[in-house]
N, C-alpha and C. Protein backbone atom coordinates (compact mmCIF):
# COMPACT_ATOMS: atom_id res chain seq x y z
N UNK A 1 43.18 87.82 -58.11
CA UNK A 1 42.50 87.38 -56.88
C UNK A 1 41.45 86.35 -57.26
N UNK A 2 41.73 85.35 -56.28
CA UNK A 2 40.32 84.21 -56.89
C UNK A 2 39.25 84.67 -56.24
N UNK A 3 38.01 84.34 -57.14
CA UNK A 3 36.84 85.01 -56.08
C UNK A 3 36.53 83.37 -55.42
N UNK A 4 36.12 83.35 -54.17
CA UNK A 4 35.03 82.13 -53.87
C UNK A 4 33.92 83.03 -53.06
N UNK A 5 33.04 81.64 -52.81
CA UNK A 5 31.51 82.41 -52.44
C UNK A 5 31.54 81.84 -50.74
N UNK A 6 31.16 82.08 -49.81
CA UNK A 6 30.63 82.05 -48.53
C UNK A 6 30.50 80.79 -48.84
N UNK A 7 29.47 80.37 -49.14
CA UNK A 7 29.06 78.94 -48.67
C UNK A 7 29.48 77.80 -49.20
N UNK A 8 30.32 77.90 -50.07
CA UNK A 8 31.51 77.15 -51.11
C UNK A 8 32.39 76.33 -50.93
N UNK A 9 32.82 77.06 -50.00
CA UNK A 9 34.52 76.54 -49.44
C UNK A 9 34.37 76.30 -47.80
N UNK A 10 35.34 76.07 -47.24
CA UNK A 10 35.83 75.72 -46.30
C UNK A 10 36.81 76.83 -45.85
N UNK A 11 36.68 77.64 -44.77
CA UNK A 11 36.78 78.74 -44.15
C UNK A 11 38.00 78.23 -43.42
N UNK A 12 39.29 79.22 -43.37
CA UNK A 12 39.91 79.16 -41.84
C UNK A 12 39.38 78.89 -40.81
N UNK A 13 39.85 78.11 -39.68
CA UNK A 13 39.10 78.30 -38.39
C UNK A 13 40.52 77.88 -37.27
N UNK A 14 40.77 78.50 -36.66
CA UNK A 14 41.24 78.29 -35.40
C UNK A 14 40.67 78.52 -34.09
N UNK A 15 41.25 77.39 -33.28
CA UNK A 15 40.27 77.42 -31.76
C UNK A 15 41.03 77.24 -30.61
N UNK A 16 41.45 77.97 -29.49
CA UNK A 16 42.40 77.61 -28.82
C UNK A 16 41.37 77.98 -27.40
N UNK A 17 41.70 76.74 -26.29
CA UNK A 17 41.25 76.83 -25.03
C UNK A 17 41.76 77.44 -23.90
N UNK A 18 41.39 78.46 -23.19
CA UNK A 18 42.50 79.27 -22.32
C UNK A 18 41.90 78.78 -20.71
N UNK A 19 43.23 78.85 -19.94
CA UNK A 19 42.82 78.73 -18.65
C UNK A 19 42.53 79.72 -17.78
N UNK A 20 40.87 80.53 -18.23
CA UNK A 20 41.07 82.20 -18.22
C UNK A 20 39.61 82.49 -17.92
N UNK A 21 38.90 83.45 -17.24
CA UNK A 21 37.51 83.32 -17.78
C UNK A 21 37.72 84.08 -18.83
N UNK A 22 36.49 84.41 -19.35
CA UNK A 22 36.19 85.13 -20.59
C UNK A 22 36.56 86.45 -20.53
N UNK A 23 36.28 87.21 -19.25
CA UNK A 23 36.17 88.47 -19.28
C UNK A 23 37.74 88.47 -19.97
N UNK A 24 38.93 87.96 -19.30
CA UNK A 24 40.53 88.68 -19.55
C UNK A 24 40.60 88.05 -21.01
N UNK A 25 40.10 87.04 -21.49
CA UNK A 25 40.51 86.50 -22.72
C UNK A 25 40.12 87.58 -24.00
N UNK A 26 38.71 87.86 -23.36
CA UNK A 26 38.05 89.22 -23.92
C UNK A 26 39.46 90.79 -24.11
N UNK A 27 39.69 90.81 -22.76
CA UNK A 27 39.94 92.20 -22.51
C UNK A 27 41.57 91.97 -23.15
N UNK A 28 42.21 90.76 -23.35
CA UNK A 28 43.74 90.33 -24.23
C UNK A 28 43.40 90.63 -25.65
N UNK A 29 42.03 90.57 -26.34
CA UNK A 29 42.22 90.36 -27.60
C UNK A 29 41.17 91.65 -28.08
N UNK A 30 41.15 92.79 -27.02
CA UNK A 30 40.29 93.80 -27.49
C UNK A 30 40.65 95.19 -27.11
N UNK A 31 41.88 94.82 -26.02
CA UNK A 31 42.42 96.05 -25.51
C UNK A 31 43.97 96.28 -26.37
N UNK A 32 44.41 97.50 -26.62
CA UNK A 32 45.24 97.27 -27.82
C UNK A 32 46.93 97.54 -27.01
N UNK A 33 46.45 98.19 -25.86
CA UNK A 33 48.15 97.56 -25.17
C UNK A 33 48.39 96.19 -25.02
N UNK A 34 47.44 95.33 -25.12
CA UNK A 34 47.68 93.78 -24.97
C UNK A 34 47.62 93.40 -26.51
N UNK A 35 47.31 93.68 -27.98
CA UNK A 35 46.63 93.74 -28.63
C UNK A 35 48.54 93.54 -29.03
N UNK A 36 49.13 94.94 -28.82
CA UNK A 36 50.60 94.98 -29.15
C UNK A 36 51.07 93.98 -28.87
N UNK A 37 51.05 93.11 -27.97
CA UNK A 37 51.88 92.21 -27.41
C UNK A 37 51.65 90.72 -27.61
N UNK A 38 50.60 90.90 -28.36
CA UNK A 38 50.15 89.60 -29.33
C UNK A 38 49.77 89.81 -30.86
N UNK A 39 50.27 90.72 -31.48
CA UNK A 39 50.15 91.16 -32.80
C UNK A 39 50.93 90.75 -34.05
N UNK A 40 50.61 89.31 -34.60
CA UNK A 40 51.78 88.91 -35.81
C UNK A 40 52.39 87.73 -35.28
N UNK A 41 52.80 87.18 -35.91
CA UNK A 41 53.56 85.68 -35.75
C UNK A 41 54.86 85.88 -34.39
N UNK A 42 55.14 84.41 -34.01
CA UNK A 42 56.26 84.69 -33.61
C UNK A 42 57.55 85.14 -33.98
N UNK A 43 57.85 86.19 -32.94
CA UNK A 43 59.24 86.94 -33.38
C UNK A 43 58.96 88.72 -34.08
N UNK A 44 57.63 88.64 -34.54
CA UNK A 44 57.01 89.36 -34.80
C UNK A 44 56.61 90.32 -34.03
N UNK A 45 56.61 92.14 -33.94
CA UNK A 45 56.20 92.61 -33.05
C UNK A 45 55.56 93.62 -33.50
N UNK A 46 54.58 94.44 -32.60
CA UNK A 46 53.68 95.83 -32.88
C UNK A 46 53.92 97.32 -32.75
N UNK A 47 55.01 97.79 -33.30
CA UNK A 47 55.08 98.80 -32.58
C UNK A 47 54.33 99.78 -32.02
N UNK A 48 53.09 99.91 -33.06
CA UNK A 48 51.80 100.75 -33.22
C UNK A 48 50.49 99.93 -33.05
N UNK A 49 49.33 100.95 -32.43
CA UNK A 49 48.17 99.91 -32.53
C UNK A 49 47.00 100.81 -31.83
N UNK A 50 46.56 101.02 -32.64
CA UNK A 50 45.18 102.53 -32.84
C UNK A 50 43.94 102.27 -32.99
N UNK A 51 43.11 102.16 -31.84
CA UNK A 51 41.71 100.96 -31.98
C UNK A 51 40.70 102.13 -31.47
N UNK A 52 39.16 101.98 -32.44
CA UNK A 52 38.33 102.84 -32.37
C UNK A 52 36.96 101.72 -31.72
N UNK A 53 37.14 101.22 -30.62
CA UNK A 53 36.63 99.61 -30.82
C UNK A 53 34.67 100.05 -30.17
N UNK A 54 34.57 100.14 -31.55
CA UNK A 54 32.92 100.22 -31.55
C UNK A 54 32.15 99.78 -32.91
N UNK A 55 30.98 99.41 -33.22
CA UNK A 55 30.50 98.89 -34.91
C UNK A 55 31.06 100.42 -35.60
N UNK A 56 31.50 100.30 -36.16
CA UNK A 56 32.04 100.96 -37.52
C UNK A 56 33.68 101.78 -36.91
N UNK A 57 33.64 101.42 -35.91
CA UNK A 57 35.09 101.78 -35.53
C UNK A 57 36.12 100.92 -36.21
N UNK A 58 37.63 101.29 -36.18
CA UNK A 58 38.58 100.12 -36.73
C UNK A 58 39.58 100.71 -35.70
N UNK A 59 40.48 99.41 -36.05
CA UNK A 59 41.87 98.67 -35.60
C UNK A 59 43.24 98.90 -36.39
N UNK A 60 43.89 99.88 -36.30
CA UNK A 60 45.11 99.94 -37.10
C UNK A 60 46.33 99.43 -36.56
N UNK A 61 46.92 98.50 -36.71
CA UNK A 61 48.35 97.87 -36.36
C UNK A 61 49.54 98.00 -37.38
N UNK A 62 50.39 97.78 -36.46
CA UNK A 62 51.59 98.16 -37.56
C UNK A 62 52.22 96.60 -36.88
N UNK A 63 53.38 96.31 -38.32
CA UNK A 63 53.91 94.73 -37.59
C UNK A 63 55.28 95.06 -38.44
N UNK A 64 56.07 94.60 -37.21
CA UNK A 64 58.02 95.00 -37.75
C UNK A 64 58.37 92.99 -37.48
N UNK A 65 59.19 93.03 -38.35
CA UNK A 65 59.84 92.01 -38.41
C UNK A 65 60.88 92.09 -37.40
N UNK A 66 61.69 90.56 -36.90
CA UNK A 66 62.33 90.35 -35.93
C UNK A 66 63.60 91.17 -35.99
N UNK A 67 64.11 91.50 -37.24
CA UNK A 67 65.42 92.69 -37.48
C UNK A 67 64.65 93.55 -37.30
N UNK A 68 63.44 94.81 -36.65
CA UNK A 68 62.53 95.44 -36.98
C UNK A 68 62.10 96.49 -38.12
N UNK A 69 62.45 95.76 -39.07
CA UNK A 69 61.83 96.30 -40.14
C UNK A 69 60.12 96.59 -40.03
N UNK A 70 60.12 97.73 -40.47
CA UNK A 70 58.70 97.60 -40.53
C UNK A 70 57.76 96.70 -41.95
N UNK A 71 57.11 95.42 -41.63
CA UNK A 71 56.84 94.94 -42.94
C UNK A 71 55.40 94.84 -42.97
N UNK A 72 54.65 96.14 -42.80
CA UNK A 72 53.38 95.76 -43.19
C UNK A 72 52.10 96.91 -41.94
N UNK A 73 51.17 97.23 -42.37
CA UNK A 73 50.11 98.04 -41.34
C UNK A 73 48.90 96.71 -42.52
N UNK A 74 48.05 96.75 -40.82
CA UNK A 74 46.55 96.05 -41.20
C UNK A 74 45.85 96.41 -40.34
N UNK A 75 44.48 96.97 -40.58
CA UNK A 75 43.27 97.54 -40.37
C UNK A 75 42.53 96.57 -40.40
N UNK A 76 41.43 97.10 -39.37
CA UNK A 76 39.98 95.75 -39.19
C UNK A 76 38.94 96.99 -38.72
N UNK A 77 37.87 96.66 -39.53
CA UNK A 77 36.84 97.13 -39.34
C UNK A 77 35.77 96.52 -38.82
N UNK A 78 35.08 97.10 -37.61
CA UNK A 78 33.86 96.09 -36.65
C UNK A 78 32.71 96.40 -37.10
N UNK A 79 32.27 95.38 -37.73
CA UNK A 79 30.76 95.55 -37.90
C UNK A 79 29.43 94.47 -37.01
N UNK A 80 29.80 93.97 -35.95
CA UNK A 80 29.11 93.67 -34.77
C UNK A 80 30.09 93.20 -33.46
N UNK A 81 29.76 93.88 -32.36
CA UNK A 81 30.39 93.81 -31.88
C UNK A 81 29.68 93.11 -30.10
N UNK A 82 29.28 92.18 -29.97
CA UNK A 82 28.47 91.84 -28.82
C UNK A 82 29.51 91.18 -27.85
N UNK A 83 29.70 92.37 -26.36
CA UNK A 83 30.23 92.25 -25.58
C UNK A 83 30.97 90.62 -24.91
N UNK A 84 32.00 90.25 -24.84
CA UNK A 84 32.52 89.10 -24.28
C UNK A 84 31.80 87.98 -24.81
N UNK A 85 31.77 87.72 -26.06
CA UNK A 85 30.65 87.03 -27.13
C UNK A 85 31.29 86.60 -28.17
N UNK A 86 31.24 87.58 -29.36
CA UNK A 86 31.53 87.80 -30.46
C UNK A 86 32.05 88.76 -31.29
N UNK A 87 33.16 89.09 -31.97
CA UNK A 87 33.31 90.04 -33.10
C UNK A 87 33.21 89.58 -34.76
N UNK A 88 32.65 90.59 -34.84
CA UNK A 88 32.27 90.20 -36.62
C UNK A 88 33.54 91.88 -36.97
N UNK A 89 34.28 91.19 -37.99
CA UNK A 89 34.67 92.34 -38.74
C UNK A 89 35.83 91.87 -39.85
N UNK A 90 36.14 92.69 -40.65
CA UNK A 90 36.71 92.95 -42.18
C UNK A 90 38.03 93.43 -41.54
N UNK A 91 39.21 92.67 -41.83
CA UNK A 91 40.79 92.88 -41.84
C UNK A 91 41.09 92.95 -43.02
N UNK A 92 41.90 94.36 -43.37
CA UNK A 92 42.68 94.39 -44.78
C UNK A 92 44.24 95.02 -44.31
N UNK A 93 44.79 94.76 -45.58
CA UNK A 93 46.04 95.00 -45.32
C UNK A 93 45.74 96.89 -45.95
N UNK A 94 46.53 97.94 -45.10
CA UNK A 94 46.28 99.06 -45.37
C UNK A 94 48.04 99.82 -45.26
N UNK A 95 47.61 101.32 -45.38
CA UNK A 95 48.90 102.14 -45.29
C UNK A 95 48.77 102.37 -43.68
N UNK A 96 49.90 103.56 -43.73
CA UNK A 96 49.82 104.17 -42.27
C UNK A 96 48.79 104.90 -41.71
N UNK A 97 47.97 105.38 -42.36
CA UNK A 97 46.51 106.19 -41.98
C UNK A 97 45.53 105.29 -42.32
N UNK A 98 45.48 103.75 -42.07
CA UNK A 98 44.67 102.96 -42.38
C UNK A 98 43.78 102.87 -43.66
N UNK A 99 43.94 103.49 -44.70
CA UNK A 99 43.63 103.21 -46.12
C UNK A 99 43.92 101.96 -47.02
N UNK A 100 43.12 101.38 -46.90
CA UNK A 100 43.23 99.98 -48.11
C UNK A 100 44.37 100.27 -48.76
N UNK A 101 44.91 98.98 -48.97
CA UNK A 101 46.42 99.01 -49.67
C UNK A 101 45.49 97.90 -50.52
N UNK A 102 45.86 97.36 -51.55
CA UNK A 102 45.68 96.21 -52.47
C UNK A 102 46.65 95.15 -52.39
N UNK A 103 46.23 94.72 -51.95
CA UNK A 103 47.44 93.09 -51.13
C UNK A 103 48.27 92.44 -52.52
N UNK A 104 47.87 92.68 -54.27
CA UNK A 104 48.80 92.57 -55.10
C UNK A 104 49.50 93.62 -55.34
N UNK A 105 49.60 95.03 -54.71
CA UNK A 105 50.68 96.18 -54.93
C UNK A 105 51.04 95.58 -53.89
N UNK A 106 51.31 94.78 -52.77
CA UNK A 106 52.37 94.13 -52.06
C UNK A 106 53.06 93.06 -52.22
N UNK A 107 52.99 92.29 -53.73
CA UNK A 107 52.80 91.32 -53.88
C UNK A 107 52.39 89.90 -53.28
N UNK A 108 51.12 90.42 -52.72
CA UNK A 108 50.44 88.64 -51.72
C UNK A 108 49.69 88.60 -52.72
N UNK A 109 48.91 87.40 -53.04
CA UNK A 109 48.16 86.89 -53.59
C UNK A 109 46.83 86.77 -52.46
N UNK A 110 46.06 87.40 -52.48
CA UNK A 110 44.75 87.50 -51.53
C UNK A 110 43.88 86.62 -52.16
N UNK A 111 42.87 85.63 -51.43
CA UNK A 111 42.07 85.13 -51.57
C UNK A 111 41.18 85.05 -50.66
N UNK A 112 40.32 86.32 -50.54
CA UNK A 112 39.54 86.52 -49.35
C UNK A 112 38.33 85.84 -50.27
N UNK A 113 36.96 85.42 -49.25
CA UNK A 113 35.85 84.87 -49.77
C UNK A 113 35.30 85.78 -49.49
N UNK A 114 34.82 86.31 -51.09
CA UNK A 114 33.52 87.30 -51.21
C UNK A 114 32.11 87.31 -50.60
N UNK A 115 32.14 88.24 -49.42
CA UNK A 115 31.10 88.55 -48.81
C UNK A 115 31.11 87.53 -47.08
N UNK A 116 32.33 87.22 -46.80
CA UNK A 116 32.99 86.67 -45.87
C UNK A 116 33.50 87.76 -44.53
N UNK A 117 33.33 87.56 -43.52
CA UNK A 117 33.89 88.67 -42.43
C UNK A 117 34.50 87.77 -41.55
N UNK A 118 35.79 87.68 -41.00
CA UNK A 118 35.93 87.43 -40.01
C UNK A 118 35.13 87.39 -38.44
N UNK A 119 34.99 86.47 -37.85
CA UNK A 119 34.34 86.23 -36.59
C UNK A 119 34.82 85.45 -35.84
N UNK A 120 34.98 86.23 -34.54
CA UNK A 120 35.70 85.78 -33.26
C UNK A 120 34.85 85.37 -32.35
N UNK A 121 34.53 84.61 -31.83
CA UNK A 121 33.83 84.48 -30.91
C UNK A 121 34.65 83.58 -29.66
N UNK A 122 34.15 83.98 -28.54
CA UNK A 122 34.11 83.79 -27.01
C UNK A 122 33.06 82.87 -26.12
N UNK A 123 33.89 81.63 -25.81
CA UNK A 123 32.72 80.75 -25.26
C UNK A 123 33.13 80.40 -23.82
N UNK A 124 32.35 80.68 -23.03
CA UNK A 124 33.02 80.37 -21.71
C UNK A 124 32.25 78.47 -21.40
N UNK A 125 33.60 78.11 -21.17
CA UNK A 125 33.64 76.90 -21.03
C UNK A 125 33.05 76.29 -19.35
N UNK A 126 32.78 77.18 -18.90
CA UNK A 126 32.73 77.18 -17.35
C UNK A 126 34.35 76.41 -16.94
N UNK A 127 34.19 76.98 -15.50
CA UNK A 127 35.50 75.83 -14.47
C UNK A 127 36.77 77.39 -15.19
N UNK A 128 36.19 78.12 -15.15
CA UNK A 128 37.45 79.51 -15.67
C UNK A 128 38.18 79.05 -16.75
N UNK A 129 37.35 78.53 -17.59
CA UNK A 129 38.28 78.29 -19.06
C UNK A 129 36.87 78.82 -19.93
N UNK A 130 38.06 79.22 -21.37
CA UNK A 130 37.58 80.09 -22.09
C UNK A 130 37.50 79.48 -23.60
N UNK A 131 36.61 79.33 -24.60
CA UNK A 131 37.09 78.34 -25.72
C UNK A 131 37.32 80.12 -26.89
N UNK A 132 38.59 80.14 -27.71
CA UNK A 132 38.16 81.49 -28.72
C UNK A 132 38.22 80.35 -29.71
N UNK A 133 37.47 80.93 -30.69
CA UNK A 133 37.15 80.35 -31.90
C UNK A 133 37.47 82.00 -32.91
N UNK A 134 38.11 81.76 -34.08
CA UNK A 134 38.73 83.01 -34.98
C UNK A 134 38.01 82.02 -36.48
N UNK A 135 37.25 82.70 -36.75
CA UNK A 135 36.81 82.04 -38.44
C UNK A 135 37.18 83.23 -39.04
N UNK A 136 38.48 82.98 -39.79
CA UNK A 136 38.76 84.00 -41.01
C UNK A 136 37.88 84.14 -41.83
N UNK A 137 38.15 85.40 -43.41
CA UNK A 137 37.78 85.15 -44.38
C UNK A 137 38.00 84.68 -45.74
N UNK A 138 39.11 83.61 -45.09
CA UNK A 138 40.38 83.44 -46.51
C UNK A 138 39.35 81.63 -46.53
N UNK A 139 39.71 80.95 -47.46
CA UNK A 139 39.68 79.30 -47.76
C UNK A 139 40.68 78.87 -46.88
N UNK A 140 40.60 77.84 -46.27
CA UNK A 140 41.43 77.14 -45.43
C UNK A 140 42.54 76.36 -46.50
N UNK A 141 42.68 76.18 -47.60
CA UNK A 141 43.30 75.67 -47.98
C UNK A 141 44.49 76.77 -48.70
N UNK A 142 43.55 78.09 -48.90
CA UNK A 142 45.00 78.98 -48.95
C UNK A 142 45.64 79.17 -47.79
N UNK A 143 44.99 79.73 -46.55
CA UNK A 143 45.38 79.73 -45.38
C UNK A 143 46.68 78.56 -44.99
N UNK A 144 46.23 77.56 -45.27
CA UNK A 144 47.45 76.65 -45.21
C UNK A 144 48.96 77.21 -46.29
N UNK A 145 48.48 77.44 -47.32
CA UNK A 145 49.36 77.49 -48.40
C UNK A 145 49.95 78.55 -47.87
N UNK A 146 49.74 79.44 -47.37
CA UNK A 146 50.09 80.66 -47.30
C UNK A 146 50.91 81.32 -46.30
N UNK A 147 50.92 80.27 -45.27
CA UNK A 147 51.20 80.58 -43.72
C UNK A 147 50.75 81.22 -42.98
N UNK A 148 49.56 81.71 -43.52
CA UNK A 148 48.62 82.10 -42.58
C UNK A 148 47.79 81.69 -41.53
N UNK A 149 47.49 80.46 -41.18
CA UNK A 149 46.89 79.05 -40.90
C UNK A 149 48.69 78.83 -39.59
N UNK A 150 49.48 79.01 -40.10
CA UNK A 150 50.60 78.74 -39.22
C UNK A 150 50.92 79.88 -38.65
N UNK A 151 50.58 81.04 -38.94
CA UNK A 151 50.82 82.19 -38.48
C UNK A 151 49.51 82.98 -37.54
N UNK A 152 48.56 82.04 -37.71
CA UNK A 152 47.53 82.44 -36.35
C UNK A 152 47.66 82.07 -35.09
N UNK A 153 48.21 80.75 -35.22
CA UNK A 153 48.37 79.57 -34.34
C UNK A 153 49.51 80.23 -33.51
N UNK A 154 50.25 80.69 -34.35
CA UNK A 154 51.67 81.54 -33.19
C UNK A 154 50.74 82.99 -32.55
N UNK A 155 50.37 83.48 -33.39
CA UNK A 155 49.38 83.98 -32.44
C UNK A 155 48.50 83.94 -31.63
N UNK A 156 47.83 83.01 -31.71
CA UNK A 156 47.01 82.51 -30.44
C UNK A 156 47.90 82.28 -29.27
N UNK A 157 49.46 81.61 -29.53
CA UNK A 157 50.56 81.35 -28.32
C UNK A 157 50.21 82.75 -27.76
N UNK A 158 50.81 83.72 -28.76
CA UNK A 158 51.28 84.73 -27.83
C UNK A 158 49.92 85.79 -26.68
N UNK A 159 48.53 85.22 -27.53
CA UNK A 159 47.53 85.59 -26.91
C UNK A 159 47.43 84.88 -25.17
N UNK A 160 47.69 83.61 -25.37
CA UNK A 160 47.96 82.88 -24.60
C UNK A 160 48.89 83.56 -23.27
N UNK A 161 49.51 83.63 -23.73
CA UNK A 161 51.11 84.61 -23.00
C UNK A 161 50.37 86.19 -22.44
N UNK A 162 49.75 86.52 -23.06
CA UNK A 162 49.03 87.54 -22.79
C UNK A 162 48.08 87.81 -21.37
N UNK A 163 47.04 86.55 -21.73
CA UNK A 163 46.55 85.90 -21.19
C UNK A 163 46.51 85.36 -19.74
N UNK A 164 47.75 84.47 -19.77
CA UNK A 164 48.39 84.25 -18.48
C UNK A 164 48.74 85.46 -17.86
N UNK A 165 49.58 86.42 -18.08
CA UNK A 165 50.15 87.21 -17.62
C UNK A 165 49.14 87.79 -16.53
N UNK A 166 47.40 88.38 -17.49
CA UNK A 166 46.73 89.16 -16.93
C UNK A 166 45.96 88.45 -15.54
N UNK A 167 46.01 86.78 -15.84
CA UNK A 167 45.07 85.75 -14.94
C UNK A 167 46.68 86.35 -13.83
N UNK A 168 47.22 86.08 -13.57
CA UNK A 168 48.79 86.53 -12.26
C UNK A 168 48.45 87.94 -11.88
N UNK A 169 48.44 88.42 -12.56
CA UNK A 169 48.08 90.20 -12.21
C UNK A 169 46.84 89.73 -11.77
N UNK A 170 45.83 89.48 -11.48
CA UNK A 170 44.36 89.86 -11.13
C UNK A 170 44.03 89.35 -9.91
């Protein structure tokens, strides 16, 4: 694992604009029946998804590949959590009872930045649009390498999809 430092590198960042207020963009990416339905790249799906959503609560997902194999459970732990705002928290790749797995007994090559948390934040754009901003904790340049960086971006679609759905329902 390479170590880098916080203020070093150049962070993931993705930002996608929704035609949504905040509250549903909020309630798509925090409620975990919607949570399923935008969980993992395209083609990608959730079968499972077990959220304790408070500071020191976590997020357990499970993600099956498009044959549905199951290829993978990841856990996130909240350590600030300010209503239709911001989330601060730690995603690792884990087992089925959410226990740290070591991302080289899976063979990935992890390059998280030491002392780095993921943060989501929520900006209401006024005019019912919503800006999310997702700052990982990986280098943007593994993120690229890695398909991770291409594999948010399909997620944000399907947040999107989410999204819409709930702005028709409301």
């Amino acid at each position: 694992m390479t170590e880098n430092k916080v203020n070093e590198v150049e962070r993931m960042t993705i930002t996608r604009v929704f035609d949504a207020p905040r509250e549903l963009v909020w309630k798509a990416w925090t409620d975990p029946k919607y949570i399923m339905q935008w969980w993992g790249p395209k083609g990608f799906t959730c079968p499972t998804c077990k959220m304790d959503f408070r500071v020191g609560g976590k997020l357990l997902c499970c993600m099956a590949a498009p044959d549905g194999q199951i290829c993978g459970w990841n856990a996130v732990e909240f350590h600030e959590i300010v209503p239709h705002e911001k989330i601060v928290s730690s995603m690792y790749f884990a087992d089925a009872e959410g226990n740290k797995v070591d991302p080289e007994q899976l063979g990935i090559e992890h390059e998280a930045i030491e002392g780095a948390y993921d943060v989501t934040l929520f900006e209401d754009l006024g005019n019912g649009q919503t800006k999310l901003t997702h700052i990982g904790n990986e280098p943007l340049e593994s993120a690229k390498n890695s398909g991770q960086l291409e594999g948010w971006n399909q997620v944000l679609d399907k947040v999107a999809d989410v999204v819409a759905g709930l702005k028709q329902a409301k």
